[in-house]
Protein backbone atom coordinates (compact mmCIF):
# COMPACT_ATOMS: atom_id res chain seq x y z
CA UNK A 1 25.63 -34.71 -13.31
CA UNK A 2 28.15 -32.56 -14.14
CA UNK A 3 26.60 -29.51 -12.38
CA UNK A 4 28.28 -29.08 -8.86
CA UNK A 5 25.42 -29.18 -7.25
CA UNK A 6 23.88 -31.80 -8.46
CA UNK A 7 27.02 -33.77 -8.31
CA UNK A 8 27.67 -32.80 -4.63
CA UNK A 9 24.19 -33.74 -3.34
CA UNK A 10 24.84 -37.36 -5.31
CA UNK A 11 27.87 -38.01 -4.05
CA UNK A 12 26.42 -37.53 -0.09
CA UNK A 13 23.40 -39.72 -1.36
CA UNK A 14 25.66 -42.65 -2.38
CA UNK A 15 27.89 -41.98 0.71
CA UNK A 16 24.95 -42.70 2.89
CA UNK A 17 23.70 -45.54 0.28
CA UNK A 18 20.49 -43.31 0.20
CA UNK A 19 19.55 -44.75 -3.42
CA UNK A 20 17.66 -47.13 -3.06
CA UNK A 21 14.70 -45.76 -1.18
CA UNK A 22 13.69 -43.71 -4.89
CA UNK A 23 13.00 -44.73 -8.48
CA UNK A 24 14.94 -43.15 -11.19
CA UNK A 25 12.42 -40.53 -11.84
CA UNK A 26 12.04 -39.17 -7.98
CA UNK A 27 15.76 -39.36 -7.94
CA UNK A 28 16.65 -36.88 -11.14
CA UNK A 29 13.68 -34.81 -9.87
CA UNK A 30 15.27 -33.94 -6.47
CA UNK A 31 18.74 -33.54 -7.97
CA UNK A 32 17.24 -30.85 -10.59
CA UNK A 33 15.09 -29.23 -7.97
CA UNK A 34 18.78 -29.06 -5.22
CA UNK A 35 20.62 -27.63 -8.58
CA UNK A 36 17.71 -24.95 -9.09
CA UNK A 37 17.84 -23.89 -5.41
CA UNK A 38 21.36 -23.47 -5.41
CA UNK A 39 21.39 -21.33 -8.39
CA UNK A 40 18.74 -19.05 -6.71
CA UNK A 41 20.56 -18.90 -3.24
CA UNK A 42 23.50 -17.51 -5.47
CA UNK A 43 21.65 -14.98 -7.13
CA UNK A 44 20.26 -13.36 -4.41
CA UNK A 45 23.70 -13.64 -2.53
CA UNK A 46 25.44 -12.16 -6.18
CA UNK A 47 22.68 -9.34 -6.07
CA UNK A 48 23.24 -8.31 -2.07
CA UNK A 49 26.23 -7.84 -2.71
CA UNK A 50 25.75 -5.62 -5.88
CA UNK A 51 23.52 -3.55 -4.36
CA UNK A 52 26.00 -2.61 -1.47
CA UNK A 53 23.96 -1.93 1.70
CA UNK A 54 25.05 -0.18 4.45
CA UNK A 55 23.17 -2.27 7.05
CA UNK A 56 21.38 -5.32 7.35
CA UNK A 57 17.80 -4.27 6.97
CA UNK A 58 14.59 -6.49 6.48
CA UNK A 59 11.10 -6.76 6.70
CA UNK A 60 10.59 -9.02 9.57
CA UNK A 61 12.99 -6.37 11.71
CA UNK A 62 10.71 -3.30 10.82
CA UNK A 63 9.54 -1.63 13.92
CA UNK A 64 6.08 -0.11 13.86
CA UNK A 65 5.77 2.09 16.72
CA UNK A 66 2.77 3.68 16.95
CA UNK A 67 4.80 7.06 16.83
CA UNK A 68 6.64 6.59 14.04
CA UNK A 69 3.49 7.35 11.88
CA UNK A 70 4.97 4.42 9.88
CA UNK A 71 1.77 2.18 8.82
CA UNK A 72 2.25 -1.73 8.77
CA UNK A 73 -0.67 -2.48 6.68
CA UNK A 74 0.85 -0.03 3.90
CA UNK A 75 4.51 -0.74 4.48
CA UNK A 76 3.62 -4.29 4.06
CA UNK A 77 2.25 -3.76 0.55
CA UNK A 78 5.45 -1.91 -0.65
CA UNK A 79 7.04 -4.49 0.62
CA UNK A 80 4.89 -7.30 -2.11
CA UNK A 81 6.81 -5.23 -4.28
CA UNK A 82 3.95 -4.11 -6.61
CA UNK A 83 5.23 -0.34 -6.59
CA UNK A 84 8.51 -1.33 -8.48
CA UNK A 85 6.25 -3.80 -11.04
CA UNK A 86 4.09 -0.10 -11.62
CA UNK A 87 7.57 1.35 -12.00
CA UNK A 88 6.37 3.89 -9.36
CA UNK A 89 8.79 5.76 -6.73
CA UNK A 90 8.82 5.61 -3.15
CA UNK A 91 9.44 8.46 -0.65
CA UNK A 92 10.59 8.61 3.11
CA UNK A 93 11.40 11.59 4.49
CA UNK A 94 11.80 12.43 8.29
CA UNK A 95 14.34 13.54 10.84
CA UNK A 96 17.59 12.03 11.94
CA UNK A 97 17.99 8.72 13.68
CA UNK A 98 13.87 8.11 12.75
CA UNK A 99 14.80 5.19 9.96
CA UNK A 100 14.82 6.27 6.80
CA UNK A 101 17.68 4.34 5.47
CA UNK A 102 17.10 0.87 7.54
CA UNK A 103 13.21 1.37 6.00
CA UNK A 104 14.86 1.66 2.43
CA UNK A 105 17.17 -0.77 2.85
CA UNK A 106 14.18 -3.07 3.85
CA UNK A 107 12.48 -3.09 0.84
CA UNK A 108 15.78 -3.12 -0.88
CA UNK A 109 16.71 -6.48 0.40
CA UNK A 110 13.01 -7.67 -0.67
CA UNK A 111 13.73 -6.81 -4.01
CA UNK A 112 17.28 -8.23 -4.11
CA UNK A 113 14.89 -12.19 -2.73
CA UNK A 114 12.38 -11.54 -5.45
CA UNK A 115 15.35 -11.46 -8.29
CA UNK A 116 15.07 -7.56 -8.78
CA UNK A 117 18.64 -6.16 -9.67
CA UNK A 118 19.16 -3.28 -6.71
CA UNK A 119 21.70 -0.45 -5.62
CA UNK A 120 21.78 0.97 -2.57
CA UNK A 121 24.23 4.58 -2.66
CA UNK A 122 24.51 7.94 -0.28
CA UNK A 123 23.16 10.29 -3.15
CA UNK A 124 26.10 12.95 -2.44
CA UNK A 125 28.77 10.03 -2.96
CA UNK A 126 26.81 9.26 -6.24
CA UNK A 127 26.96 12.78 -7.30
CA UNK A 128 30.89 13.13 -6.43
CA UNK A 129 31.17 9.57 -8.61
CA UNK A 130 29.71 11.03 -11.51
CA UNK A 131 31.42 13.87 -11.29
CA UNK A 132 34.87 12.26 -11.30
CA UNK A 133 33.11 10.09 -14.29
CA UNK A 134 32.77 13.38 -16.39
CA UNK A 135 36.29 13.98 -16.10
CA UNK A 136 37.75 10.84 -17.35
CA UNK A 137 34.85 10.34 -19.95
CA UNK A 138 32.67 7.21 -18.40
CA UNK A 139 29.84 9.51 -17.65
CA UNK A 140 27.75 7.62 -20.21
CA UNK A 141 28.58 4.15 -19.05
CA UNK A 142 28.02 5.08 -15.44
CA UNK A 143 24.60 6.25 -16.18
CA UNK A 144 23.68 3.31 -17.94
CA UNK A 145 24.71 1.33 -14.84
CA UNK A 146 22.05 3.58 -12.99
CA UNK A 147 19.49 2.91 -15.91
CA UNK A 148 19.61 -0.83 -15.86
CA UNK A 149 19.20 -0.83 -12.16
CA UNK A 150 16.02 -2.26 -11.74
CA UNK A 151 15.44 -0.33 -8.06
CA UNK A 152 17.62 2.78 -6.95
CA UNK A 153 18.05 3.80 -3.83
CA UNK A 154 19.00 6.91 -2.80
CA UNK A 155 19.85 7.81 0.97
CA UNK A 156 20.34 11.45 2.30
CA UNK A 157 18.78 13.30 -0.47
CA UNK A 158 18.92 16.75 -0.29
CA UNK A 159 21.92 17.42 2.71
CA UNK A 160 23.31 19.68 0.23
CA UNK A 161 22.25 21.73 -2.03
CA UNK A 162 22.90 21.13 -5.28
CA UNK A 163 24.99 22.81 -7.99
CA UNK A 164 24.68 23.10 -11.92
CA UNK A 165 26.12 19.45 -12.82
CA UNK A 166 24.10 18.45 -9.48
CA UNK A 167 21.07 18.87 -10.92
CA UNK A 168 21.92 18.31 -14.42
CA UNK A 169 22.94 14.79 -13.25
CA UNK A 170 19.93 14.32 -11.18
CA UNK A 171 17.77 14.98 -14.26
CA UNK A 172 19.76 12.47 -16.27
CA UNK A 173 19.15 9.70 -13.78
CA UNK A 174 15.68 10.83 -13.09
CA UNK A 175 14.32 11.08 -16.95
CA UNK A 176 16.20 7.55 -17.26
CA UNK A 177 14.41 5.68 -15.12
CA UNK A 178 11.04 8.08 -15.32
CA UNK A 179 8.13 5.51 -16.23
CA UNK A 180 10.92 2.76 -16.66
CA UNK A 181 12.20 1.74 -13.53
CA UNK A 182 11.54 2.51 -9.91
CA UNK A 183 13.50 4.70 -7.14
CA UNK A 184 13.47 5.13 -3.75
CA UNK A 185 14.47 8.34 -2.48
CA UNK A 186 14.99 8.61 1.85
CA UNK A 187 15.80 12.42 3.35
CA UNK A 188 15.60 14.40 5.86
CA UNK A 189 14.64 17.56 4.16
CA UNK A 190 10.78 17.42 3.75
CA UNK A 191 9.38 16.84 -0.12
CA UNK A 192 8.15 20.86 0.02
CA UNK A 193 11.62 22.12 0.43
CA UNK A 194 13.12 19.60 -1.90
CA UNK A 195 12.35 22.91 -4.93
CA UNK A 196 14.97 24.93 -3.27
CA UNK A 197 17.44 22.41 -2.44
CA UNK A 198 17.43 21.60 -6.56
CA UNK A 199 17.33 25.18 -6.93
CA UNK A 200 18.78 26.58 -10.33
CA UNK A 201 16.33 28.93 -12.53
CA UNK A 202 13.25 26.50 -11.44
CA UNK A 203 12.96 24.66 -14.85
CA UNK A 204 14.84 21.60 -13.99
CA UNK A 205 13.29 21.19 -10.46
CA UNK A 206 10.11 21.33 -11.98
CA UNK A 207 11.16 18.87 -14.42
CA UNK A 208 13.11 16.57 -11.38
CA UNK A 209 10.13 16.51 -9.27
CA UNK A 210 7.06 16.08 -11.56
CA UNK A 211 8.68 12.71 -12.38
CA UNK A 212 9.89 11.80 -8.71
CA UNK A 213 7.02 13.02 -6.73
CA UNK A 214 3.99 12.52 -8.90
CA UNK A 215 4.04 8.94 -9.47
CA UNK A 216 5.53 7.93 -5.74
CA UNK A 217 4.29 6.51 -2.44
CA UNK A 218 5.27 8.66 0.15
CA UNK A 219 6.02 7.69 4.00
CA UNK A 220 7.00 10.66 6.49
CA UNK A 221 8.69 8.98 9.52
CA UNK A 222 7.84 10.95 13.34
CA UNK A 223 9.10 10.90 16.68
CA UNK A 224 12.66 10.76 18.31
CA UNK A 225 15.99 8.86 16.48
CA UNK A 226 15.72 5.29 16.94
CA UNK A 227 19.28 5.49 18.07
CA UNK A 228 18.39 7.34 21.35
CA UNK A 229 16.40 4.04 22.45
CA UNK A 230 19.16 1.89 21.70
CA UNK A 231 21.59 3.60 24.10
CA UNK A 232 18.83 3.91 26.63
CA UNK A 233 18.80 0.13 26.71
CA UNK A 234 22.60 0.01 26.59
């Protein structure tokens, strides 16, 4: 009874002089069951926060136009979360304004209900971090952050290209998490031109995208930016 929640709920139930309509047993179960609940509403608020979205995105808002090319029936199984138990990657790539993020950011806030530690970060901005994190010698411990992230996600891949610690980095995070944990990765630079974006003598985008493309699920978003309808309608 000393756990708040327990304590709170027993409080209202003598308040209201609700005790006598249970035995003991009924009683202690629906304290323990109001305790476990609470525990699990503050995880999944404690891991929301962690993983730092930039908007609220879920499942139930998706919007499946038919030309988005976006298909419910497989969206809908990323979204069971299977792809992250396979430790498999997940790829959405398409122009401006068509989604990307809010799609990402979706299954992002699935994992973060179903208990799975997330982080949501603008890939440049990550870079630009880790950069700063070379300088003052947390490199290391950064990049373990990134490896015990259970789902990475990052947004605007590929808006610039990247230089030598660019790519060295990328390989860091990437050989991490390779077989071990799952990313998603949203852009707007189609997966075929991602090779000269990495650039460098070719060895390390070979190595970067064997382990990134070959064991994802890949969506490529059509049509015009979302945010042209929602003026329209303003």
């Amino acid at each position: 009874m000393r756990l708040g929640a327990m304590a709170q709920l027993h409080l209202t139930y003598v308040e209201q002089n609700r005790l006598a309509s249970m035995t003991c047993d009924e009683y202690l179960a629906l304290l323990t069951e109001h305790q476990w609940e609470q525990r699990e509403n503050s995880k999944v608020e404690r891991l929301l926060k962690q993983a730092a979205f930039r908007q609220g995105a879920t499942m139930a808002d998706i919007n499946y136009m038919a030309d988005r090319n976006l298909d419910k029936n497989m969206f809908a199984r990323l979204g069971t979360l299977d792809f992250a138990a396979r430790k498999e990657n997940v790829i959405i790539c398409g122009a401006s304004g068509t989604g990307k993020s809010y799609l990402s950011q979706a299954l992002g806030h699935q994992a973060c209900l179903s208990g799975i530690k997330t982080l949501y970060t603008v890939t440049a901005r990550l870079f630009k971090k880790l950069k700063l994190s070379k300088v003052d010698g947390t490199y290391l411990k950064e990049l373990e952050k990134l490896t015990s992230t259970q789902l990475l996600i990052l947004d605007d891949f590929g808006l610039q290209a990247f230089d030598n610690q660019d790519r060295e980095t990328m390989m860091d995070i990437i050989d991490d998490r390779h077989g071990k944990k799952s990313t998603i990765i949203s852009s707007q630079i189609p997966v075929s031109a991602w090779y000269e974006i990495i650039g460098g003598q070719g060895t390390i985008a070979d190595a970067i995208l064997d382990r990134i493309v070959n064991s994802s699920h890949r969506i490529d978003l059509k049509g015009e930016s979302l945010r042209k309808g929602i003026l329209k309608q303003e």
